[in-house]
C-alpha atoms as a PDB file:
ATOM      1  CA  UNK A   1      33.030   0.555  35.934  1.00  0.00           C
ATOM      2  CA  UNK A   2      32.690  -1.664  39.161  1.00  0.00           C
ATOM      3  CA  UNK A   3      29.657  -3.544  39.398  1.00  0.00           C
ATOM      4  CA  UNK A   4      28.334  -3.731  43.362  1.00  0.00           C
ATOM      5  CA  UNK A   5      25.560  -6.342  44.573  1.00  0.00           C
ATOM      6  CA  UNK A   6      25.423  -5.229  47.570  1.00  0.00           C
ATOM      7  CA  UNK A   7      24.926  -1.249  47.550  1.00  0.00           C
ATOM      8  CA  UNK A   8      24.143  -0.719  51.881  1.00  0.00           C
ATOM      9  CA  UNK A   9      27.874  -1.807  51.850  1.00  0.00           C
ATOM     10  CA  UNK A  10      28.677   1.090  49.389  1.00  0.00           C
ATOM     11  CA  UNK A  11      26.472   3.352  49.612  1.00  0.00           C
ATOM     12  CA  UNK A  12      25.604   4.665  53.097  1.00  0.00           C
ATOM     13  CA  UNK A  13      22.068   7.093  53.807  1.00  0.00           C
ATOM     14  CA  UNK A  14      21.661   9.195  56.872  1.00  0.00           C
ATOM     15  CA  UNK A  15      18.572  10.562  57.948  1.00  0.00           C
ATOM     16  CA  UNK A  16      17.976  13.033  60.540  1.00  0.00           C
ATOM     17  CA  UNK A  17      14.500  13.394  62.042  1.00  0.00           C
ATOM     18  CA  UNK A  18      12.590  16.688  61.150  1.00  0.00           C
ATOM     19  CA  UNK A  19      12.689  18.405  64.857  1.00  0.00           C
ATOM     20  CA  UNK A  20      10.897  21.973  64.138  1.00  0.00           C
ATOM     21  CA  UNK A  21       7.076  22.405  65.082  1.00  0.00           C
ATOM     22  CA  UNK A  22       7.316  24.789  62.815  1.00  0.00           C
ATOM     23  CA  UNK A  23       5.763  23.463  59.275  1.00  0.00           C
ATOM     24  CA  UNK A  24       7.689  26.583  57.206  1.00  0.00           C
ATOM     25  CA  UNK A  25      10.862  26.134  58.844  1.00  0.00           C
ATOM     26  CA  UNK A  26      11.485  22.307  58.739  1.00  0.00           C
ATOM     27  CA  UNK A  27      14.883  20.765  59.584  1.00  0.00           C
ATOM     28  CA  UNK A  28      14.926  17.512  58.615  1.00  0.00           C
ATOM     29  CA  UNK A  29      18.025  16.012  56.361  1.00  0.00           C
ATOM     30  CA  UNK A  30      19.435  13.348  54.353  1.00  0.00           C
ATOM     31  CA  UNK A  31      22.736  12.779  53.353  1.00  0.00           C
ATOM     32  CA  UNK A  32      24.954   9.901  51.722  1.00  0.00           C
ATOM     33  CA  UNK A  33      28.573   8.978  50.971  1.00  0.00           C
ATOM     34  CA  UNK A  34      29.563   6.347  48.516  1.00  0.00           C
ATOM     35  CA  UNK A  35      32.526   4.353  49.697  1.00  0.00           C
ATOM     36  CA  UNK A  36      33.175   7.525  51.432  1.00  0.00           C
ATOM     37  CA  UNK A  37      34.126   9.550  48.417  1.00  0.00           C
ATOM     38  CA  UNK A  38      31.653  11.347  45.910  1.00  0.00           C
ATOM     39  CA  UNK A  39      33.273  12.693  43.418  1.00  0.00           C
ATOM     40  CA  UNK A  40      32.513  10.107  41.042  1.00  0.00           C
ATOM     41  CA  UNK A  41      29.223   9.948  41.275  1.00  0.00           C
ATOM     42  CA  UNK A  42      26.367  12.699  40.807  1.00  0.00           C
ATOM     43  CA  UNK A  43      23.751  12.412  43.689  1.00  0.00           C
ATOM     44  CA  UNK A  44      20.023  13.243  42.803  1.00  0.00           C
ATOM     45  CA  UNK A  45      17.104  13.223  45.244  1.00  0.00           C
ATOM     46  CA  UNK A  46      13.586  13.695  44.447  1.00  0.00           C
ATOM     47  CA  UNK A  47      10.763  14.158  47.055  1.00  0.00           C
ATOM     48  CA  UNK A  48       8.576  11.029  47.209  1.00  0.00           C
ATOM     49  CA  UNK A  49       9.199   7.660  45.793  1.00  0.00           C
ATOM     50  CA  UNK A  50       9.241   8.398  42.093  1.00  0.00           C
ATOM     51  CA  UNK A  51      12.500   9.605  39.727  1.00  0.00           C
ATOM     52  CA  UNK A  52      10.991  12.955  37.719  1.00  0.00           C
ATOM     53  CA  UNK A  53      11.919  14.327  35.033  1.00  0.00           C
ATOM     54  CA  UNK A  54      14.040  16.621  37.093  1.00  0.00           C
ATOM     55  CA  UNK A  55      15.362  15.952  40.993  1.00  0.00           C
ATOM     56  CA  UNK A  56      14.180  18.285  43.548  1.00  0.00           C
ATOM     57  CA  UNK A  57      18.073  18.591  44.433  1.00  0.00           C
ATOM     58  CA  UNK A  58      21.260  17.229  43.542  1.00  0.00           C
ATOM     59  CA  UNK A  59      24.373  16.682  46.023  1.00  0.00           C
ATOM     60  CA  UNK A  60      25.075  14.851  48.820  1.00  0.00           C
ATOM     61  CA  UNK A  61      23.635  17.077  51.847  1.00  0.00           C
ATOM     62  CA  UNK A  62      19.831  17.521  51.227  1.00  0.00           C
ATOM     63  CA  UNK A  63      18.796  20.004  53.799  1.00  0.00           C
ATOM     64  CA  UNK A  64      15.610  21.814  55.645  1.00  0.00           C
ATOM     65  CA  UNK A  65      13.304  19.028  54.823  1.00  0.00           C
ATOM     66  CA  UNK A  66       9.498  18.013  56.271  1.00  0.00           C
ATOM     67  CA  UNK A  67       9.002  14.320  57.300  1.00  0.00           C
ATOM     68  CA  UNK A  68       8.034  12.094  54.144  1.00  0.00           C
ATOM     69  CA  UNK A  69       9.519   9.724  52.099  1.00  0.00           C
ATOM     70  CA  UNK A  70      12.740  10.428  49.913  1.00  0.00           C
ATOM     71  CA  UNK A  71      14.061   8.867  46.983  1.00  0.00           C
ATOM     72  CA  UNK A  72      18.002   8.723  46.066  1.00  0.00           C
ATOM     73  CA  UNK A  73      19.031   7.964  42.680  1.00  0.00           C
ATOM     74  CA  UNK A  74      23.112   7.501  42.069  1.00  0.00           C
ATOM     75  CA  UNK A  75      24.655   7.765  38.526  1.00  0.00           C
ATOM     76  CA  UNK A  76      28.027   7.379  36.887  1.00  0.00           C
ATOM     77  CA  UNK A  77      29.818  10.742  36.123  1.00  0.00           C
ATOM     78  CA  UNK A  78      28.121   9.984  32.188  1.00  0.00           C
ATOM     79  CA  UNK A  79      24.448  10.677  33.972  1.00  0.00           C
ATOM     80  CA  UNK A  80      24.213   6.555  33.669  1.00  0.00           C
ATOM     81  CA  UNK A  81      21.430   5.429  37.072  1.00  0.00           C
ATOM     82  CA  UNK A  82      23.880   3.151  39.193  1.00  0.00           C
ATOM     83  CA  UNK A  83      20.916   2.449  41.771  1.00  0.00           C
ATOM     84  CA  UNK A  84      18.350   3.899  43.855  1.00  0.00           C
ATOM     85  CA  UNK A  85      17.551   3.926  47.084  1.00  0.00           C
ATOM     86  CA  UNK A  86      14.804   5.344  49.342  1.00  0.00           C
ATOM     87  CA  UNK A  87      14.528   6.943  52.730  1.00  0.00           C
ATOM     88  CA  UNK A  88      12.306   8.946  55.222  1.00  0.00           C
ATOM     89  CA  UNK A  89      12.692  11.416  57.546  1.00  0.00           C
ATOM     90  CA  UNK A  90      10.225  11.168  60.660  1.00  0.00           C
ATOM     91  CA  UNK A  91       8.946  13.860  62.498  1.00  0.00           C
ATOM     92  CA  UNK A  92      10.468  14.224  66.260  1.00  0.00           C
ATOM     93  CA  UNK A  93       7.859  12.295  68.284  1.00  0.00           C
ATOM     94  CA  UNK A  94       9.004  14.828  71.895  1.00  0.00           C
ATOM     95  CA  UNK A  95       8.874  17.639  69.262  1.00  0.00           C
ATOM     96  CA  UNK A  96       6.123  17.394  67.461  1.00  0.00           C
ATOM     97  CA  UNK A  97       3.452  19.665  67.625  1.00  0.00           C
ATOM     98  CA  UNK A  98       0.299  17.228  67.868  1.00  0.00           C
ATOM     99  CA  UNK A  99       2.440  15.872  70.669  1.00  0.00           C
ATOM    100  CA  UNK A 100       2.356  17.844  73.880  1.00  0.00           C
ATOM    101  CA  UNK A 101       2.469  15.911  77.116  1.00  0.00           C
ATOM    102  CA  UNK A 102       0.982  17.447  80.410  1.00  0.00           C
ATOM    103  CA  UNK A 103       2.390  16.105  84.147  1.00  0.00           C
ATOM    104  CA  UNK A 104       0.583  16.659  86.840  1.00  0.00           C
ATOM    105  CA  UNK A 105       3.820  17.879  89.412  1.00  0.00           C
ATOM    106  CA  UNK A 106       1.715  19.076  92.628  1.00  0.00           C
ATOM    107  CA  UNK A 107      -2.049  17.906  93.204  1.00  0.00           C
ATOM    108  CA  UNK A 108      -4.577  20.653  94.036  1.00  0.00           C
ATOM    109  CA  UNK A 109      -5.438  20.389  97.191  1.00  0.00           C
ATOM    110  CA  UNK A 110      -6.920  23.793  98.324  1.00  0.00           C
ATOM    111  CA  UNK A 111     -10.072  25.292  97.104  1.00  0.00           C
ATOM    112  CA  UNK A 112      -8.783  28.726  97.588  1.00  0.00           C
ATOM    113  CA  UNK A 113      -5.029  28.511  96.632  1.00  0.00           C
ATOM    114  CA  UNK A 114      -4.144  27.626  93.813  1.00  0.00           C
ATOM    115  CA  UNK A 115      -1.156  25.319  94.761  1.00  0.00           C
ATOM    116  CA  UNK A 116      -1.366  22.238  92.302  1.00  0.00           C
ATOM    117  CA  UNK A 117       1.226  22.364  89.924  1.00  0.00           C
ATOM    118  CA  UNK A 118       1.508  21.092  85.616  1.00  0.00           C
ATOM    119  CA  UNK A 119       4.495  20.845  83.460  1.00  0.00           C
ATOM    120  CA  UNK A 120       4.379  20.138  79.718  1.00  0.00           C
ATOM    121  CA  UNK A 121       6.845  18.013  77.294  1.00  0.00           C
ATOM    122  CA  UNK A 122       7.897  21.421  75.906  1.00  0.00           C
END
């Protein structure tokens, strides 16, 4: 078994911002290759920063997540922990929905008309 002491040079996280408004539909992800190849290595991920007695999923693509913190945990093909590693997802700032940005366009400048005009970030 190889021994690494520096796992960011092995083992590489991606995360992908959550970009739905939409709590019940989220899209965040995480994923992760070691030294570009997998297959000898089993790839567990639990929600939060604590290993369970169970992970919440187990692969290399975690998918349809909300913005939080993550935590990976890499073993040996004999279930043996290797390291772990966390990582967040972040909600969209432009997307999110306590975001929304109004610009005013076109000032209002008749009392009768209405001819001012208002865009928002959406």
């Amino acid at each position: 078994m190889a021994i690494y002491n520096q796992p960011d040079d092995i083992i590489k996280p991606i995360s992908n911002p959550n970009t739905s408004c939409d709590a019940k539909s989220p899209v965040g992800s995480l994923s992760v290759s070691v030294n570009g190849d997998i297959t000898n290595f089993k790839l567990w991920w639990y929600q939060g920063s604590t290993v369970k007695t169970t992970p919440d999923f187990v692969g290399p693509n975690y998918l349809k997540l909300p913005a939080g913190n993550y935590l990976l945990e890499v073993a040996d093909l004999k279930n043996t922990p290797l390291i772990t590693m966390t990582s967040a997802i972040t909600d969209d700032p432009v997307k999110s929905a306590d975001t929304i940005e109004i610009i005013l366009i076109l000032p209002q400048t008749s009392c009768t008309a209405s001819n001012g005009k208002l865009e928002d970030n959406y």
